[in-house]
Structure formats: structure tokens, C-alpha cells
Protein backbone atom coordinates (compact mmCIF):
# COMPACT_ATOMS: atom_id res chain seq x y z
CA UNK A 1 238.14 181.48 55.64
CA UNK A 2 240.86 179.58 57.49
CA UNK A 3 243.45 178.45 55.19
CA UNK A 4 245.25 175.93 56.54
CA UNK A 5 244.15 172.36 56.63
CA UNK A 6 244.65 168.38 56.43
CA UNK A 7 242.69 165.25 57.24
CA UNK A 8 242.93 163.22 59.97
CA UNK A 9 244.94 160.14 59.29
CA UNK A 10 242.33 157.04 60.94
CA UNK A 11 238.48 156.80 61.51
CA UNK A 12 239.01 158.47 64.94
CA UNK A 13 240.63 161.76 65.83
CA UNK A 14 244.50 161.71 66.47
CA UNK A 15 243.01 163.87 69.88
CA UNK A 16 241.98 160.24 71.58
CA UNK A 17 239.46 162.82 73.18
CA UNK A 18 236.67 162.74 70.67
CA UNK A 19 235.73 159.20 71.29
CA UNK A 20 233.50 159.11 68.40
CA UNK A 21 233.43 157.22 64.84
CA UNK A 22 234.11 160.14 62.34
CA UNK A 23 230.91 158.51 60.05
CA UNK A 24 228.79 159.78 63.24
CA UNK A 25 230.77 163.51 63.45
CA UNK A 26 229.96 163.49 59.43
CA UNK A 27 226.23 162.62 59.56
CA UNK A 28 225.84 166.26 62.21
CA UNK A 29 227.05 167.74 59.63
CA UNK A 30 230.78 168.20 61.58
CA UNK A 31 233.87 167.39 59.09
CA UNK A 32 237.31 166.90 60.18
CA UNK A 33 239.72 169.78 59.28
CA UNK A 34 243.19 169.27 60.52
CA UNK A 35 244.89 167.53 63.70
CA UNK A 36 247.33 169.97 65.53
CA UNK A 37 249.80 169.36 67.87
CA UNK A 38 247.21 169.86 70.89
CA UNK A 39 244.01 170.93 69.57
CA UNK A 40 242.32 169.41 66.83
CA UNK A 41 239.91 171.38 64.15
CA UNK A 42 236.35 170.75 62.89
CA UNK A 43 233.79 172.53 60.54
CA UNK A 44 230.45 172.66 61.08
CA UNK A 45 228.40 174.65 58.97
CA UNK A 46 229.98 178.15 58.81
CA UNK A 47 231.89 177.69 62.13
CA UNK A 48 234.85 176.34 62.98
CA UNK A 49 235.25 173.87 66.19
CA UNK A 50 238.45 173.67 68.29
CA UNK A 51 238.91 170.60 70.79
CA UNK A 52 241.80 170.51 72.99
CA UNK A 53 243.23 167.10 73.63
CA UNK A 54 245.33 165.65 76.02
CA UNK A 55 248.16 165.25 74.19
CA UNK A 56 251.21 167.78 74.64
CA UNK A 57 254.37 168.62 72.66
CA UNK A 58 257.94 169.66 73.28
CA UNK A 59 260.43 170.97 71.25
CA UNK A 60 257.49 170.98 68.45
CA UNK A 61 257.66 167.35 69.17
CA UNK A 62 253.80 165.49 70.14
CA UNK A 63 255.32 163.12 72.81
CA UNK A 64 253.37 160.05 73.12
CA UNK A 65 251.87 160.19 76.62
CA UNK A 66 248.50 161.94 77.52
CA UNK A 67 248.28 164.44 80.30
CA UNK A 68 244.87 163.82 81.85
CA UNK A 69 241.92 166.69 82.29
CA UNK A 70 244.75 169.15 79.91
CA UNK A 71 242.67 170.07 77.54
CA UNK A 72 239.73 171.25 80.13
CA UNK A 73 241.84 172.56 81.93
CA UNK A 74 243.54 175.27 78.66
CA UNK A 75 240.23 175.54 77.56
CA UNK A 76 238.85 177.03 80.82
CA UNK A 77 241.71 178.86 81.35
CA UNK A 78 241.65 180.58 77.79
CA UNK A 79 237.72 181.13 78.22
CA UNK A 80 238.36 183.20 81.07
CA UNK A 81 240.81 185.12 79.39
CA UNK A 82 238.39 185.79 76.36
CA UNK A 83 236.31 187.21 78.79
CA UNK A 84 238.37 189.54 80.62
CA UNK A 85 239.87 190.59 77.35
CA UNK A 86 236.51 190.96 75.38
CA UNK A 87 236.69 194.75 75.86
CA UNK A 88 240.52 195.15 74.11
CA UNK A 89 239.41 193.20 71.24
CA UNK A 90 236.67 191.42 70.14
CA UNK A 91 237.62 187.14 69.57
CA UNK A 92 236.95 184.28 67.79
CA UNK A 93 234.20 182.84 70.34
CA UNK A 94 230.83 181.95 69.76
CA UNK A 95 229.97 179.55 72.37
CA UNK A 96 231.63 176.20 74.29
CA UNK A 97 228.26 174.48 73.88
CA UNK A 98 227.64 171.66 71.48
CA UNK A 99 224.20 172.87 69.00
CA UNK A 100 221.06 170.95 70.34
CA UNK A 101 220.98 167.27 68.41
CA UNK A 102 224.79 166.97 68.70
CA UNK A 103 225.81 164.49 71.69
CA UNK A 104 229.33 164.15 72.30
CA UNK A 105 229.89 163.91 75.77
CA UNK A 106 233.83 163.60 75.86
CA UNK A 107 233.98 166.91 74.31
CA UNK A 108 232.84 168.73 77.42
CA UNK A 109 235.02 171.41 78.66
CA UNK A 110 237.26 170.91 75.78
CA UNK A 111 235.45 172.68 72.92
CA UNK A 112 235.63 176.14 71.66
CA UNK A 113 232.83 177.29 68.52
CA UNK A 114 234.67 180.08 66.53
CA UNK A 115 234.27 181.82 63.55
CA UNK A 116 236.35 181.17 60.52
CA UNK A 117 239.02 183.50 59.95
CA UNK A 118 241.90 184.83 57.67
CA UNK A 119 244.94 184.04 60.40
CA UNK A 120 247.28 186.47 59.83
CA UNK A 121 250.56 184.79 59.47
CA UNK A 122 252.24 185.56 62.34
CA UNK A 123 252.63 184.94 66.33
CA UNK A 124 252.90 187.88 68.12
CA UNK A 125 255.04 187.40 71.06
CA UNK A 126 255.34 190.09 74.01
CA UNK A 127 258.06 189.31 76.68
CA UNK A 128 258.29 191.23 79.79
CA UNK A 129 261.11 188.92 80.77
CA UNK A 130 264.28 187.62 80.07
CA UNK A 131 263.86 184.13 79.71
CA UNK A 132 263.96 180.59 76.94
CA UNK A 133 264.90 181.88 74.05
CA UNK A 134 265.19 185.84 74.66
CA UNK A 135 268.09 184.58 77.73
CA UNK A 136 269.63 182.45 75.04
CA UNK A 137 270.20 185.45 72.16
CA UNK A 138 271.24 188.00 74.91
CA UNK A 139 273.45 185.76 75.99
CA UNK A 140 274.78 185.31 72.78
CA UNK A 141 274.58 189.17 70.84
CA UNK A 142 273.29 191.40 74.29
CA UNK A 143 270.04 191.28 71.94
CA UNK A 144 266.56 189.80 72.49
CA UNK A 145 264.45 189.72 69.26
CA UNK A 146 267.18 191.65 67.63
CA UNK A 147 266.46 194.74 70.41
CA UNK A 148 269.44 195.47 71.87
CA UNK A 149 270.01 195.68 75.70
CA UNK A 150 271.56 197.05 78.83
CA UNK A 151 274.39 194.92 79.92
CA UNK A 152 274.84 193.16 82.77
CA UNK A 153 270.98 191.71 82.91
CA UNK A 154 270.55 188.40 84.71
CA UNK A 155 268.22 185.58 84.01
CA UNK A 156 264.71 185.99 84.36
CA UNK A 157 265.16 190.13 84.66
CA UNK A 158 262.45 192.42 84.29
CA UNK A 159 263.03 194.05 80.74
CA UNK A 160 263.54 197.75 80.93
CA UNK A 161 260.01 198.10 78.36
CA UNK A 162 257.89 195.22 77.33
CA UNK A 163 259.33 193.88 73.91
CA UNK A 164 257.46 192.87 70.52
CA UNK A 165 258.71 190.16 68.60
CA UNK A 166 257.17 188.46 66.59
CA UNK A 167 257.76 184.97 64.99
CA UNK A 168 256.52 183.00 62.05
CA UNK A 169 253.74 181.01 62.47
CA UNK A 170 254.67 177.33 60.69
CA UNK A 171 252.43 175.00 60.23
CA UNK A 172 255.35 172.37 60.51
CA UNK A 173 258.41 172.30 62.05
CA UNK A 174 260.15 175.16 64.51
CA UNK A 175 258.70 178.85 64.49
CA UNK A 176 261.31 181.28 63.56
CA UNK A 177 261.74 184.68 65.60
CA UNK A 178 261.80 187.46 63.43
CA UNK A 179 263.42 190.81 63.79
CA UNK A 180 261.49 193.90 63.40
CA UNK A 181 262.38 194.91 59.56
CA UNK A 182 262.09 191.00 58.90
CA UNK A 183 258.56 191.00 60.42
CA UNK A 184 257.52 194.65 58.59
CA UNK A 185 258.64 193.38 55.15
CA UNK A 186 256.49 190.15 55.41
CA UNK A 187 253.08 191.98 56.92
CA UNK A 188 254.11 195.83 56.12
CA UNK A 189 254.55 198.91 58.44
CA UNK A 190 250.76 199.33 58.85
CA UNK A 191 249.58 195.52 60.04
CA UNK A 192 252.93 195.37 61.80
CA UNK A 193 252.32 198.76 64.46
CA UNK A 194 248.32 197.89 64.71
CA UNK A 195 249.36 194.32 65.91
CA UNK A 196 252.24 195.33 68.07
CA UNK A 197 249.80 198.02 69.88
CA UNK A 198 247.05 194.78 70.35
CA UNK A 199 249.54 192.43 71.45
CA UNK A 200 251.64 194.92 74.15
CA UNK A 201 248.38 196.23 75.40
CA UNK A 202 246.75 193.00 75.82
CA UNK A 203 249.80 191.52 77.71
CA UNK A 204 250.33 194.41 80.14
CA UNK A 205 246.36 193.99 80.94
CA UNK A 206 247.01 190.27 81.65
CA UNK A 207 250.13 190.80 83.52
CA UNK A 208 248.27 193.33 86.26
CA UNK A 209 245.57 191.08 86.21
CA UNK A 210 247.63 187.99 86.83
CA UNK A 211 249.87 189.63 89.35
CA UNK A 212 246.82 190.05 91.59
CA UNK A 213 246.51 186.29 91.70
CA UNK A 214 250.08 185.66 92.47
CA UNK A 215 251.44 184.93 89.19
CA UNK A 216 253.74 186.74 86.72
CA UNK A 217 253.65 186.59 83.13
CA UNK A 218 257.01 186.60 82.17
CA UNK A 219 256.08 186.09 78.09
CA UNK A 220 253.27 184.95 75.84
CA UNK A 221 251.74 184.92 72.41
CA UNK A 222 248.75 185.58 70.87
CA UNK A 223 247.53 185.33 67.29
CA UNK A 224 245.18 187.43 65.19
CA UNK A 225 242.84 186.94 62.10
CA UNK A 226 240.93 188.86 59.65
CA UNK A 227 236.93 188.86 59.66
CA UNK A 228 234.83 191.26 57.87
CA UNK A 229 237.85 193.61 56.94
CA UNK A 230 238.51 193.94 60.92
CA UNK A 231 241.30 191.79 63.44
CA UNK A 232 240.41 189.71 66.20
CA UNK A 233 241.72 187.90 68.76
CA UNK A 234 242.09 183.79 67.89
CA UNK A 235 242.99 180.70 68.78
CA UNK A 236 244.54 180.27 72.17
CA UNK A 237 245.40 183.08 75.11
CA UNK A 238 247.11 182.85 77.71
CA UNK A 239 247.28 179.48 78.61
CA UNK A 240 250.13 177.62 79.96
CA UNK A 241 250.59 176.24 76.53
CA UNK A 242 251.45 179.71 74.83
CA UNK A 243 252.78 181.86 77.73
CA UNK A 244 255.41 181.55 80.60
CA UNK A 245 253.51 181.64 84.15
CA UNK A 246 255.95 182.36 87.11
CA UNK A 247 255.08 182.46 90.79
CA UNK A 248 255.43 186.03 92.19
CA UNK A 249 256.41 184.76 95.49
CA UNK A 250 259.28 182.53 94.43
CA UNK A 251 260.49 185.01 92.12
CA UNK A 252 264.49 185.37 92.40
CA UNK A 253 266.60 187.13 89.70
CA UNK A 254 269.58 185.48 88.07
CA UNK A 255 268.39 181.51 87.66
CA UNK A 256 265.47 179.58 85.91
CA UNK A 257 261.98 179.77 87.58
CA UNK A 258 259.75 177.22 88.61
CA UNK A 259 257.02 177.39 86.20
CA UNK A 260 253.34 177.02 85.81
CA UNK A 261 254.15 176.22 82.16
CA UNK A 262 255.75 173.10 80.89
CA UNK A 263 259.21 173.56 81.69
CA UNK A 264 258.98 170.66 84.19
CA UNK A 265 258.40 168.80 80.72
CA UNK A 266 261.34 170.41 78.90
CA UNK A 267 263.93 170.23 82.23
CA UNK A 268 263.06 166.91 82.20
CA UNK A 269 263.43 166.02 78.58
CA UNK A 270 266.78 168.22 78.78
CA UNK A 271 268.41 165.38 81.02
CA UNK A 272 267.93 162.86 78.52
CA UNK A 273 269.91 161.47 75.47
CA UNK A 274 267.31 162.87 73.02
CA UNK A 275 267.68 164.44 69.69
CA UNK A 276 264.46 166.61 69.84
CA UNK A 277 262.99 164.34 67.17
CA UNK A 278 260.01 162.66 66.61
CA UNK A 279 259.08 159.94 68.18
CA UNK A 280 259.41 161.53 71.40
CA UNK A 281 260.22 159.63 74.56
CA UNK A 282 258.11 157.75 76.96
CA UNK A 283 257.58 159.89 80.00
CA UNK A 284 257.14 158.74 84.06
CA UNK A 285 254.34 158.51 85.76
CA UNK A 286 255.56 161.18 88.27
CA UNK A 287 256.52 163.76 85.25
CA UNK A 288 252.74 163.39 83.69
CA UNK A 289 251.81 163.81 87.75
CA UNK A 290 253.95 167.13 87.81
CA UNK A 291 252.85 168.78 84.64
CA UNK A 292 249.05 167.77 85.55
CA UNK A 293 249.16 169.27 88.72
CA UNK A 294 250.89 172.15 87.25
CA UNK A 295 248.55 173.15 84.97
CA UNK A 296 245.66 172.12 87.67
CA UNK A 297 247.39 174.69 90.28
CA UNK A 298 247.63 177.86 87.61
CA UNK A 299 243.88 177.85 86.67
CA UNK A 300 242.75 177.18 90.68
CA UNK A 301 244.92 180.84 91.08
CA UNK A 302 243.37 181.96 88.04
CA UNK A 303 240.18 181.17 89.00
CA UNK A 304 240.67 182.47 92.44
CA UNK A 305 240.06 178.82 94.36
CA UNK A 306 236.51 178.99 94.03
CA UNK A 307 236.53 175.51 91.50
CA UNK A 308 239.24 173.45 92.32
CA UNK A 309 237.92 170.36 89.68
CA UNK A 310 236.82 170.84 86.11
């Protein structure tokens, strides 16, 4: 069973999505599980609901301005993902459909029905790239998730192998990279090598898919669970949430790349007098414009232009 979990804090979800009274949610049978920083969680009967909001985060900080149509827009994205991935690994999906009786019309587009899981405890991050955080430790010790490199690599270079490193997955507060003994002393040899192998083979499969639609993974994460004695693939994949999406044809070595991602968000949040604390600032009208159209433009290439509105 999923093992984290906290109630929501008012009679309606934190997602301002859900539009309904949780006494309604209750009498279907649907009980509030936790509010994240994007998605929130639900029960219902032995499955568990995910609803993306609107809301997004930076800096593990939920900033207080909606991005309209985001939470369609990741779930569609990661739905077509599940789908071309179905064949690595089996997921967490058993339908984006509400049951028959249960009318909740804002929840269109925005709900995934999973089955409960034992998360394993850690992100599993694959970078093909250096970039964020990998840029800033090479920088720093010629190292990226405590692997060490060539010299003389630039921003955004192509690593010379696709790297594993993993992170803890914290329920609150900052994610913490681990090294590789770090990581195989917490989850042991065994779990560590089978998820490595699942997480570098399903983001080299995602990468040649992308790079057909013009886009370049540069890094990503997925997470795993435990049902029945065997892993699957859960919670979000490959979304602009929980990977780095360049565009190939603007691709330049040696400086930052315009992103599909939310790095318009965190550049922008960079140039102010901030302390990467909660509450989180107010943002423009033409930065929510930016980061809509953003994520609107990655799933039109994903999709291949054949449904440009949700």
C-alpha cells in the first residue's frame, strides 16, 4: 500500500481543480489522501486517484499563482508516455476515466486511476546532459553524481555515457543526490542495479523517441514501486515537471538552453531578491503566459501537431 499520507487542510482540495465539497467526494466512496506540491491524491476503493492541478513549484517552493490547462496538459503528456513505455515496464495505470455514478467534470484530463503501491524510496535520475545541478558539482569537484569526468566539458555537453544517480525521495523539503555507495547502502546492490538498468533503458528509449520530434532530453526522473513482489513504473514520466526538454534545433554547447521545462520560471525567480522560501512570490502575467505556452508547445511536438488544444 502507499505509505505516505496527510489530509487536506479545508473542505476543498488545496488543487483549486477539484471544484467539489469533499462531503460529496466522501459519499462516492473517494477519501482525500494527501495534497502534493502539484498533484493531489485520493482513494477510492482499492485504487488510488492522482489529479494534477494547476499549481506549480520552484525551488520545492508551491508559488501562489495557477498556470492554466497545466495539469491537462502533464497528464496527457505522461499518458502518452505510459503508453509508449508499456512494453519496458508495466505502470501504475488503470484508466483516466471517472467509474460510472461519479460526476466531476473539472477533473477531466487531469486524472490518473492507479494501483496502490510500495514506492520504493528513491528517484531515479538519468542525465544524458550536463546541466542544473550536474553543471553545478562539475563545476565545483569535475564530478556529476559523484562520477567523475573528462575535463574541459562545457555547459549543456553531451555526457560521454548516460549517468545514474539517484536522489532521495522527501516528502518535505529539498531531495538530496546521492552517490552510488550512498544509494546501494540505503536500497542494497540488488534493487540498486535492477533500477539503474529500468531507469537508463527507459531514458535512452525516450530520448530516440523524443529526438524524432525535435526535442532532446537532456535529464529526467522516474520513480518505481512494489506490487505483487514485482516493480513498476509510477507516478509521473516524462513530463516537463520531472525532466529537462531542450529544442534540438537551438541546441548550442557551452551556455543554458531554452527549455520546454520550467526554467523560464526559475530564470525568472533567479532575478529576484528571494530567499527560496515559502511564501513564494507573485508572478506576471507574461511569466504565467511563457510557462503556459511552454508546456502547451512540448506536448503539440509530442503529440506530433495533430491536437493543438486539450
Amino acid at each position: 500500500m502507499l505509505i505516505v499520507g496527510f489530509e487536506f487542510s479545508n473542505e476543498r482540495s488545496s488543487a483549486t481543480t477539484v471544484g467539489m465539497n469533499l462531503d460529496q467526494l466522501k459519499s462516492w466512496g473517494v477519501e482525500p489522501l494527501r495534497s502534493g506540491k502539484v498533484r493531489d491524491l485520493y482513494t477510492y476503493r482499492e485504487e488510488l486517484w492522482i489529479v494534477a492541478s494547476d499549481r506549480i513549484s520552484a525551488f520545492d517552493v508551491i508559488l501562489p499563482n495557477l498556470i492554466p490547462n497545466k495539469g491537462v496538459l502533464l497528464t496527457q503528456i505522461a499518458r502518452q508516455w505510459f503508453d509508449r513505455t508499456a512494453h519496458l515496464i508495466p505502470n501504475h495505470v488503470i484508466g483516466y476515466d471517472l467509474p460510472e455514478g461519479i460526476e466531476i467534470p473539472e477533473w477531466k484530463g487531469r486524472l490518473v486511476r492507479s494501483q496502490k503501491t510500495e514506492v520504493i524510496p528513491v528517484e531515479c535520475v538519468a542525465r544524458g546532459y550536463l546541466a542544473g545541478s550536474g553543471w553545478k558539482e562539475y563545476r565545483e569537484f569535475g564530478t556529476c553524481g559523484g562520477f567523475s569526468l573528462p575535463q574541459g566539458l562545457l555547459e549543456s555537453s553531451a555526457l560521454p555515457q548516460v549517468l545514474f544517480t539517484p536522489a532521495t525521495k522527501a516528502e518535505t523539503g529539498h531531495d538530496e543526490n546521492l552517490t552510488e555507495a550512498q544509494a546501494r547502502a540505503q536500497i542494497g546492490d540488488l534493487l540498486y542495479e535492477t533500477l539503474q538498468n529500468l531507469t537508463l533503458t527507459l531514458y535512452r528509449t525516450a530520448k530516440e523517441m523524443a529526438a524524432k520530434r525535435g526535442i532532446i532530453i537532456a535529464d529526467t526522473k522516474f520513480e518505481f514501486g512494489w506490487l505483487d513482489g514485482k516493480i513498476i513504473l509510477i507516478d509521473e514520466i516524462l513530463t516537463p515537471d520531472s525532466s529537462r526538454f531542450w529544442p534540438a534545433d537551438q541546441y548550442v554547447v557551452g551556455k543554458s538552453q531554452p527549455s520546454f521545462d520550467k526554467q523560464i520560471l526559475r530564470d525568472y525567480l533567479e532575478t529576484l531578491a528571494w530567499d527560496k522560501q515559502s511564501p513564494g512570490p507573485v508572478l506576471p502575467q507574461e511569466i504565467i503566459q511563457k510557462i503556459q505556452a511552454k508546456y502547451q508547445e512540448v506536448f503539440d511536438l509530442l503529440k506530433g501537431g495533430s491536437e493543438r488544444n486539450l
